[in-house]
Protein backbone atom coordinates (compact mmCIF):
# COMPACT_ATOMS: atom_id res chain seq x y z
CA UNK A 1 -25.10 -29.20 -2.83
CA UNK A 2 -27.81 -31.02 -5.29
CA UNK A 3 -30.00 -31.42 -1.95
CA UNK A 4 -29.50 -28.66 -0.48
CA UNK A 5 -30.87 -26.82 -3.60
CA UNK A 6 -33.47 -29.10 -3.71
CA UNK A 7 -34.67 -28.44 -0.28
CA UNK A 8 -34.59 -24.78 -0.46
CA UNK A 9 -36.55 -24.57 -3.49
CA UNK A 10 -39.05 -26.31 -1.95
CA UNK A 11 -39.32 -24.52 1.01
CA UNK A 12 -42.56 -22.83 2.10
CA UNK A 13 -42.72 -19.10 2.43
CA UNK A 14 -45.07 -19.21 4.95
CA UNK A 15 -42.31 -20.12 7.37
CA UNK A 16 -41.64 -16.08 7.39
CA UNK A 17 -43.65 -13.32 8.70
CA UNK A 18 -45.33 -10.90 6.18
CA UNK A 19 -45.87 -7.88 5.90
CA UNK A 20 -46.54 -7.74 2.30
CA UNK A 21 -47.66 -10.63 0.06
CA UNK A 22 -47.57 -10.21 -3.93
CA UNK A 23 -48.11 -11.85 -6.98
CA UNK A 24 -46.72 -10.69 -10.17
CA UNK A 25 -46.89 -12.32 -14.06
CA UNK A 26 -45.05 -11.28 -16.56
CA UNK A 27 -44.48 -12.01 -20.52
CA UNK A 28 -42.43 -10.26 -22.90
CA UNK A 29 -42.56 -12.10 -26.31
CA UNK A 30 -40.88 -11.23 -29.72
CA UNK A 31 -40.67 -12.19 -33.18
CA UNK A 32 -38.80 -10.41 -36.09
CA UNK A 33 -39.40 -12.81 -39.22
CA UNK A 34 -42.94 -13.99 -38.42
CA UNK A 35 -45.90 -13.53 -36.37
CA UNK A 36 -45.69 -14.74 -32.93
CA UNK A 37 -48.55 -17.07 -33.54
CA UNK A 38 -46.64 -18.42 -37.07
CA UNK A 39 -43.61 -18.97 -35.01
CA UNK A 40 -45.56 -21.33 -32.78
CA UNK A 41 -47.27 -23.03 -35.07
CA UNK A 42 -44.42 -24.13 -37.81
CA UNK A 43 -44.11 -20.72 -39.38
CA UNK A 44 -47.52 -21.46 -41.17
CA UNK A 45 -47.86 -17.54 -42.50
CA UNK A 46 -48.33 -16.01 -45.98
CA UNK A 47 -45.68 -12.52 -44.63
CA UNK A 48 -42.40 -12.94 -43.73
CA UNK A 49 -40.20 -10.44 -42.98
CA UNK A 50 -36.08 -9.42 -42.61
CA UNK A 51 -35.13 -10.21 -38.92
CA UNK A 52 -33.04 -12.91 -37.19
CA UNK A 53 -33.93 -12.93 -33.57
CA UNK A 54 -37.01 -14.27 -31.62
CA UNK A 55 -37.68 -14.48 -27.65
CA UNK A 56 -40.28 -15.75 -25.40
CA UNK A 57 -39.85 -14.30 -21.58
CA UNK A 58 -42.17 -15.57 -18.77
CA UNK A 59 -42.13 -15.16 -14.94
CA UNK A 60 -44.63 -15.91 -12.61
CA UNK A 61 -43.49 -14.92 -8.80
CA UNK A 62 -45.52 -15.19 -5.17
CA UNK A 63 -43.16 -13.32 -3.00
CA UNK A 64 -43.93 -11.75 0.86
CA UNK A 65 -41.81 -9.37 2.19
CA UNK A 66 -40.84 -8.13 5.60
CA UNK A 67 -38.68 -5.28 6.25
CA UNK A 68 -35.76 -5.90 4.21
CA UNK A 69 -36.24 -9.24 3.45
CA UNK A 70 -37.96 -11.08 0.37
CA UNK A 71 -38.58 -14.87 -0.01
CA UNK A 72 -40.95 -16.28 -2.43
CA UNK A 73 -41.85 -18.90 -5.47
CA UNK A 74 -40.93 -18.14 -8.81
CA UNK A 75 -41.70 -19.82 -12.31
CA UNK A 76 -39.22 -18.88 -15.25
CA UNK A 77 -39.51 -19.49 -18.55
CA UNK A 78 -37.31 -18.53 -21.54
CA UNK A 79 -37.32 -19.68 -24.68
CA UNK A 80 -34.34 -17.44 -27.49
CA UNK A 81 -33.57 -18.10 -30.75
CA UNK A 82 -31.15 -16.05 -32.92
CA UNK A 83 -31.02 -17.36 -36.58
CA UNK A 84 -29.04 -16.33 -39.68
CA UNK A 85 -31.48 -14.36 -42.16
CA UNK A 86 -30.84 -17.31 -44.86
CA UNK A 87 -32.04 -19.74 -42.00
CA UNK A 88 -35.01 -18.22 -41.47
CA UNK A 89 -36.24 -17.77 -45.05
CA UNK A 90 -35.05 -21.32 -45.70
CA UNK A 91 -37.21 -22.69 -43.28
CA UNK A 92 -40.24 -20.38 -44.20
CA UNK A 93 -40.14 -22.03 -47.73
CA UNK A 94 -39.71 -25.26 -46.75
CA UNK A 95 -42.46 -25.15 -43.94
CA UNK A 96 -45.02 -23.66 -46.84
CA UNK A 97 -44.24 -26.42 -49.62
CA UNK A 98 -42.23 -23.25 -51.19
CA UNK A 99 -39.23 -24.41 -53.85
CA UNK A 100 -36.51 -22.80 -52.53
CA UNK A 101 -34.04 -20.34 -54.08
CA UNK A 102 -32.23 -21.19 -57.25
CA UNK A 103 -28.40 -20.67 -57.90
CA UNK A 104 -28.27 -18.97 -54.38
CA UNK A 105 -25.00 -19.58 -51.78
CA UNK A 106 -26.77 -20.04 -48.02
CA UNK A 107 -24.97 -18.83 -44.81
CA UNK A 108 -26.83 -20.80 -42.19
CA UNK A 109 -26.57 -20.23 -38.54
CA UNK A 110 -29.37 -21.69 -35.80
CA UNK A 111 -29.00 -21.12 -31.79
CA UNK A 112 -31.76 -21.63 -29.65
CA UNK A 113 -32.32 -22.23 -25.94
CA UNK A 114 -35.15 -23.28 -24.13
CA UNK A 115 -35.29 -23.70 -20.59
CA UNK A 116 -38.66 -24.23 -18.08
CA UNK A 117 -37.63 -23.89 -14.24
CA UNK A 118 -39.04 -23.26 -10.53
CA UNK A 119 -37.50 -22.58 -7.45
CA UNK A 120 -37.44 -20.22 -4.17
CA UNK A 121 -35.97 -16.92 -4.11
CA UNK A 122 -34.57 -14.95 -1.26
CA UNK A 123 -33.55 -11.20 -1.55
CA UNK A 124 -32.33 -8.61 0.58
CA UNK A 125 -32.67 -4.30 0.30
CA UNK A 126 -29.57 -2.37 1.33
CA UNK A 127 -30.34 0.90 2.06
CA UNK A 128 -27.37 2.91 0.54
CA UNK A 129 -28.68 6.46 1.64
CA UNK A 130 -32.61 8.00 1.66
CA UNK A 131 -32.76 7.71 -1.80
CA UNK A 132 -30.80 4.61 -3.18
CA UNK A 133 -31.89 1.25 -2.46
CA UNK A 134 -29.72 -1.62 -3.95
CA UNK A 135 -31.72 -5.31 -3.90
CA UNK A 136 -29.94 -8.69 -4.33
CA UNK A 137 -31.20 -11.48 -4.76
CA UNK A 138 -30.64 -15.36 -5.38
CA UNK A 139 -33.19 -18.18 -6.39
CA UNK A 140 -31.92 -22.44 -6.18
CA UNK A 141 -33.63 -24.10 -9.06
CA UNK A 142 -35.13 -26.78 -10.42
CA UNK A 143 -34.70 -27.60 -14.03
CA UNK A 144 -38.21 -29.00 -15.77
CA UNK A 145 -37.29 -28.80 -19.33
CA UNK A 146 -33.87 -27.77 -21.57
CA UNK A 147 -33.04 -27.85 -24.82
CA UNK A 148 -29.71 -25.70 -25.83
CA UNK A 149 -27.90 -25.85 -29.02
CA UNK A 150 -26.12 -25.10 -32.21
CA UNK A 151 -26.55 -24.80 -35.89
CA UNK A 152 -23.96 -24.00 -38.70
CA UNK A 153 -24.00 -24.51 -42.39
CA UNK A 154 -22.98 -23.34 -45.92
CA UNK A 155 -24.46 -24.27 -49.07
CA UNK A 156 -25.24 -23.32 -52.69
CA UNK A 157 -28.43 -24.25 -54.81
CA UNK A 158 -28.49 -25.05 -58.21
CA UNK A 159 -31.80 -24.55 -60.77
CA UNK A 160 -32.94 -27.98 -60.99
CA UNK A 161 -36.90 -28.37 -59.74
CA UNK A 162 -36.45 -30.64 -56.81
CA UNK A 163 -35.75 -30.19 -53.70
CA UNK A 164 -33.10 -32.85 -53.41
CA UNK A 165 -31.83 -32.01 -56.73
CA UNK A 166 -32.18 -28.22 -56.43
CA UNK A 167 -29.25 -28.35 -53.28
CA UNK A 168 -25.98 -28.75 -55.38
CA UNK A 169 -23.48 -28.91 -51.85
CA UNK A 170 -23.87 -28.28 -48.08
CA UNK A 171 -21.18 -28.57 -45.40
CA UNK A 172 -22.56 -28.47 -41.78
CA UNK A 173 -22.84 -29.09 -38.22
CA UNK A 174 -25.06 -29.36 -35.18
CA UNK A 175 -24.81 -30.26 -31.39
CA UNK A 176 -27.45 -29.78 -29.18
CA UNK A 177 -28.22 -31.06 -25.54
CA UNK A 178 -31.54 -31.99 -23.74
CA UNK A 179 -33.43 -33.21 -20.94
CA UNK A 180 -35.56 -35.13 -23.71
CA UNK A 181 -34.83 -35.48 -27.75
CA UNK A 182 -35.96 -33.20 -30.06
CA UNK A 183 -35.40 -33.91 -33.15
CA UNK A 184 -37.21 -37.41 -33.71
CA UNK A 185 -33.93 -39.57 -32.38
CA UNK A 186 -36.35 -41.84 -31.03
CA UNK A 187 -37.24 -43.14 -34.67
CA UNK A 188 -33.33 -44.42 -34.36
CA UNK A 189 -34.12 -46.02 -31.02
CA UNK A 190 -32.41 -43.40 -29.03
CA UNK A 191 -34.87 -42.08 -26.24
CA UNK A 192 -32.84 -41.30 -23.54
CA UNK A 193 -34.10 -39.08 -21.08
CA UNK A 194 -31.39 -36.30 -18.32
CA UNK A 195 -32.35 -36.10 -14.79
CA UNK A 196 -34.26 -33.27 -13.14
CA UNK A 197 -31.98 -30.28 -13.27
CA UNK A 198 -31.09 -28.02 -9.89
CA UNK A 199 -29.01 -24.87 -9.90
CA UNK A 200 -29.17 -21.64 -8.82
CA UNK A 201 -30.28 -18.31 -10.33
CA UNK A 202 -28.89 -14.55 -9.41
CA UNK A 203 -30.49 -10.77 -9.29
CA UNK A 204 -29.71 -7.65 -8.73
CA UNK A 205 -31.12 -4.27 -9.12
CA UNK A 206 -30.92 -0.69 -8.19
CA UNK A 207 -33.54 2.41 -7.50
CA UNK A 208 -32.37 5.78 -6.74
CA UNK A 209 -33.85 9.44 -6.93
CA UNK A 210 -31.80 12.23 -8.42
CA UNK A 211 -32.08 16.32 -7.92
CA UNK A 212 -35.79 15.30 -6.66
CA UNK A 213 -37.84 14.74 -10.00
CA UNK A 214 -35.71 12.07 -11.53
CA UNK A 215 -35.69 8.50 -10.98
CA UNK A 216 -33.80 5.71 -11.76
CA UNK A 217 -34.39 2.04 -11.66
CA UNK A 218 -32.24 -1.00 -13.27
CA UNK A 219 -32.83 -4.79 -12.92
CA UNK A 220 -30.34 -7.63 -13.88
CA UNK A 221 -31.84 -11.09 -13.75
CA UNK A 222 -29.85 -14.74 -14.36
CA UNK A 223 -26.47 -12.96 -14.38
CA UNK A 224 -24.38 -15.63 -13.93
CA UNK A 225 -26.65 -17.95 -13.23
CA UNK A 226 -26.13 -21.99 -14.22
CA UNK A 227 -28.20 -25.18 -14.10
CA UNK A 228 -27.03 -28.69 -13.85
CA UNK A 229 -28.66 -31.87 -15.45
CA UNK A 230 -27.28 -35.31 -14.75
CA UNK A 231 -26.75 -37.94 -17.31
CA UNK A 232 -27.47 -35.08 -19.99
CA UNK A 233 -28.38 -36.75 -23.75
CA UNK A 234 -26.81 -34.54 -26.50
CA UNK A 235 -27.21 -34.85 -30.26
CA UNK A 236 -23.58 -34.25 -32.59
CA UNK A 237 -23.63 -35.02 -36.14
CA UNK A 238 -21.92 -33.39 -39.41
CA UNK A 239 -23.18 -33.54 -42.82
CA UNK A 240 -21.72 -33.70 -46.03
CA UNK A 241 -24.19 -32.83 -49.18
CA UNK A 242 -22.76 -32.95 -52.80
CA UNK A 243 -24.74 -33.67 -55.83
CA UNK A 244 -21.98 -34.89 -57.72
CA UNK A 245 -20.77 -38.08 -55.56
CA UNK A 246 -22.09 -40.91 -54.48
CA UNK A 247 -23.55 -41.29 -51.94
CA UNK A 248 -24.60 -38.16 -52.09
CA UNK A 249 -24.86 -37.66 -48.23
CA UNK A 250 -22.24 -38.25 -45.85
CA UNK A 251 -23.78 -38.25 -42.05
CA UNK A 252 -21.23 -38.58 -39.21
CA UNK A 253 -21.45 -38.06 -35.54
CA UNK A 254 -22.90 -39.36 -32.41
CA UNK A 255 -25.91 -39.91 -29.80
CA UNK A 256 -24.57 -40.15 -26.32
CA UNK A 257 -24.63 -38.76 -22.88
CA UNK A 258 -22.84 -36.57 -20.38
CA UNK A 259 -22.08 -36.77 -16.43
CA UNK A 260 -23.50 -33.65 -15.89
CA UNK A 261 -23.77 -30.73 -18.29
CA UNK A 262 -23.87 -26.76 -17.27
CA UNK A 263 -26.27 -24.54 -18.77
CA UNK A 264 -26.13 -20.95 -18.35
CA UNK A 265 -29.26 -19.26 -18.21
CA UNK A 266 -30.17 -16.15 -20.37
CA UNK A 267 -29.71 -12.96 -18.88
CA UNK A 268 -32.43 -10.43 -18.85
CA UNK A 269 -31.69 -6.59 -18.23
CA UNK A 270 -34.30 -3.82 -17.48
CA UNK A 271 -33.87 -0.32 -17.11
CA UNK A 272 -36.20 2.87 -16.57
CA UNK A 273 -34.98 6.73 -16.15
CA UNK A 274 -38.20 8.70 -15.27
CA UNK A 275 -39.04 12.13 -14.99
CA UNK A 276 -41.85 13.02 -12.45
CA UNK A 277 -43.06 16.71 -11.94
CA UNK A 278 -43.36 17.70 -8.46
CA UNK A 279 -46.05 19.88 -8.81
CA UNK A 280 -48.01 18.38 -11.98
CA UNK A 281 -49.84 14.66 -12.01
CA UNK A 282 -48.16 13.91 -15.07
CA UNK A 283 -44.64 11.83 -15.67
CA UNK A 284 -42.52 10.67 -18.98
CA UNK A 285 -39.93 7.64 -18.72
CA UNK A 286 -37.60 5.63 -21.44
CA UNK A 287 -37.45 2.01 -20.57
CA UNK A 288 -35.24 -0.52 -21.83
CA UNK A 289 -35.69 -4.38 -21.87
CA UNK A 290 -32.70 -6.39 -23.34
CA UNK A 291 -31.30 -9.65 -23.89
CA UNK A 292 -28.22 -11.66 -25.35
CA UNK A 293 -28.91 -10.66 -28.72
CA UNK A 294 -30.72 -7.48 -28.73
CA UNK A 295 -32.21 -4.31 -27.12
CA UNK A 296 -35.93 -2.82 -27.18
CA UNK A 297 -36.52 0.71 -25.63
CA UNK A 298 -39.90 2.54 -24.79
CA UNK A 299 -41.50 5.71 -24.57
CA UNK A 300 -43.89 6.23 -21.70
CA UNK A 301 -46.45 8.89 -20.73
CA UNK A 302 -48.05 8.92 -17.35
CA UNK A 303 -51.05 10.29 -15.58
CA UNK A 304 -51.58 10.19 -11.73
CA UNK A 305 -55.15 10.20 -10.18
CA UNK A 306 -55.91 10.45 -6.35
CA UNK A 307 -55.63 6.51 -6.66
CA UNK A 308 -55.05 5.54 -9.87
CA UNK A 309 -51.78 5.75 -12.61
CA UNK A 310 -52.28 5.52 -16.02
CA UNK A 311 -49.51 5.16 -18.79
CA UNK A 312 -49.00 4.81 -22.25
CA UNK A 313 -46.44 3.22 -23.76
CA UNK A 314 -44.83 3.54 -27.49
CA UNK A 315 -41.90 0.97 -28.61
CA UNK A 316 -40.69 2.70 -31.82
CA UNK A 317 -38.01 -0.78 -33.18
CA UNK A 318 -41.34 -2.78 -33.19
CA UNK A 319 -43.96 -0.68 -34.12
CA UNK A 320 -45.96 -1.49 -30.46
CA UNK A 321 -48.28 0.52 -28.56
CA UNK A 322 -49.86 -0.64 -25.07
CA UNK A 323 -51.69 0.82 -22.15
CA UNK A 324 -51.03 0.50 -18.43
CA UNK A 325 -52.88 0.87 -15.13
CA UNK A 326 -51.33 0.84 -11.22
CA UNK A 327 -52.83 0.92 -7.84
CA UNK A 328 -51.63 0.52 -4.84
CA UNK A 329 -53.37 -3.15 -4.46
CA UNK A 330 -53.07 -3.86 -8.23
CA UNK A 331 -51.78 -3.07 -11.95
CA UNK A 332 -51.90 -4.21 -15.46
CA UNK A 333 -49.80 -3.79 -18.40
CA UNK A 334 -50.83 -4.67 -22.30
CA UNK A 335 -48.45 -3.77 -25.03
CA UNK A 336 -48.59 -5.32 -28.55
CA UNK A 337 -48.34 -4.54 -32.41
CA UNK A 338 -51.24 -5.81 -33.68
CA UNK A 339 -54.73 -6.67 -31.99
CA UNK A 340 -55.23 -9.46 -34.32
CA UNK A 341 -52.86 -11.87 -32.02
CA UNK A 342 -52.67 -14.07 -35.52
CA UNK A 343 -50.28 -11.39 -36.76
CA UNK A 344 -48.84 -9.68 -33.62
CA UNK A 345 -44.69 -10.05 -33.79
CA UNK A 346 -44.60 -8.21 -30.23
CA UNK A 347 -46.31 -8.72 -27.15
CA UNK A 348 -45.72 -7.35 -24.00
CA UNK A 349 -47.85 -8.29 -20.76
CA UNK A 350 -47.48 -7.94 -16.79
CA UNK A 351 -50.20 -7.95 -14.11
CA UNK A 352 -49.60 -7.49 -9.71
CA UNK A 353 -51.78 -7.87 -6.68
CA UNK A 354 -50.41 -7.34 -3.28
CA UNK A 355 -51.82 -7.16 -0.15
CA UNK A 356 -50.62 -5.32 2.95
CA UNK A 357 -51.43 -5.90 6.61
């Protein structure tokens, strides 16, 4: 199966006929506590603000089409974090040389999952009637990067000035697995490294018209949808904190390695129901885009030309506004809440060409 995968990921789509050949980027980025830029960059940002979930979406495709047949390249990268509201402040202070909270019990809670991948996708359109087209669609992988993991701790702060001092207990746990270690294991000699991952990634979306002027479009991406690294390294420890015995820290847990560890990818879902006069150039729309942890819905106004559509786009949860273009040959899409890209928390960007002979 592992070759297999391999080869068809690899394989060139020029060994297909086209009709239509496209290339399509897209990014959909999100960050509730800080600025997209601060969350890069070690949280290094004077604001912070109540939220617990950040995302980073990317997909890059080169696709040709003939009939009903699709077979292209894709590059996918996703990068979620969900994190307890206490996490995320506690990290903010330490991160800014802040003292942290006095006399204050912490609930912390950290999952994240980062995964970099390419690979070759084939889809298919059934043609359910005129007006309803069902597309499905599978991709084999290749894993380039992975980190996916855990975080969970309690804890309670006393008033003393140090930082050390200032924790008075903390009971916790984390387990994480990678292609390549994270969290500076190498300083205790551990530097071991998984093999290239290979899997498999599934699609599936619908478009149908309803009573003429109404439209509907959904998109599931990575629904069950896995990929498998060899000799994975994983990280397992627990840790004891109390202020009051000695020593003071007790550390236990492990560095090893697994035969082969599964990763499910994230799951992406996009929806769209859009309302398009028959007799006037303009339309309206409200688009979703969710994942695992939460949902972010749209408002969109649209204007057709002789050649040209032009939208505008509101997201009300994040405070975003963005403009769009489409042709027949091209489009663009910019969405974001701030200009100043320094202190944007939402960013939202897509661009096509296609060509058609």
């Amino acid at each position: 199966m592992k070759k297999y995968l391999i080869l068809l990921a690899c394989l060139p789509i020029t060994a297909f006929a086209e009709k239509t050949l496209q290339y399509s980027v897209n990014v959909d980025v999100y960050s509730q506590p800080v600025s997209v830029h601060a969350f890069l960059n070690d949280w290094d940002t004077p604001n912070l603000k109540q939220g617990k979930n950040a995302f980073a979406h990317a997909k890059m495709q080169l696709e040709s089409k003939q009939a009903q047949w699709s077979i292209g390249w894709v590059w996918s990268y996703d990068y979620q974090i969900q994190f307890s509201e206490d996490m995320a402040k506690l990290y903010y202070q330490i991160e800014n040389n802040q003292l942290i909270d006095a006399n204050k019990r912490y609930e912390l809670a950290l999952e994240a999952q980062h995964i970099d991948s390419v690979g070759t996708r084939i889809a298919y359109d059934w043609q359910l009637n005129p007006n309803w087209i069902v597309t499905t669609g599978a991709t084999a992988l290749i894993g380039r990067h992975y980190v996916n993991g855990k975080f969970q701790a309690t804890g309670q702060t006393g008033s003393l000035p140090e930082l050390m001092d200032r924790i008075a207990w903390l009971n916790g746990s984390f387990n994480y697995s990678y292609d390549k270690p994270a969290l500076k294991e190498d300083q205790l000699g551990w530097n071991e490294r998984a093999n290239k991952g290979y899997g498999y990634a599934l699609d599936f979306a619908v478009q149908g018209q309803v009573m003429g002027s109404w439209k509907v479009d959904l998109k599931i991406e990575d629904f069950l949808s896995y990929l498998y690294w060899d000799n994975a390294p994983f990280t397992r420890y627990s840790i004891n904190y109390d202020q009051n015995q000695r020593p003071r820290i007790d550390l236990r847990g492990q560095l090893g390695k697994v035969q082969q560890y599964r990763q499910k990818l994230p799951f992406k879902v996009s929806s769209e129901i859009n309302y398009q006069a028959q007799t006037k150039p303009w339309a309206v729309s409200i688009s979703t885009f969710s994942n695992e942890y939460l949902t972010l819905a749209q408002l969109n106004t649209f204007w057709q030309t002789e050649k040209l559509k032009y939208g505008v786009h509101i997201e009300p949860q994040t405070d975003s506004i963005g403009l769009s273009i489409q042709h027949k040959n091209f489009g663009a899409k910019y969405m974001t809440d701030n200009l100043d890209s320094n202190q944007a928390h939402r960013f939202n960007a897509s661009l096509y060409t296609q060509y058609f002979w």
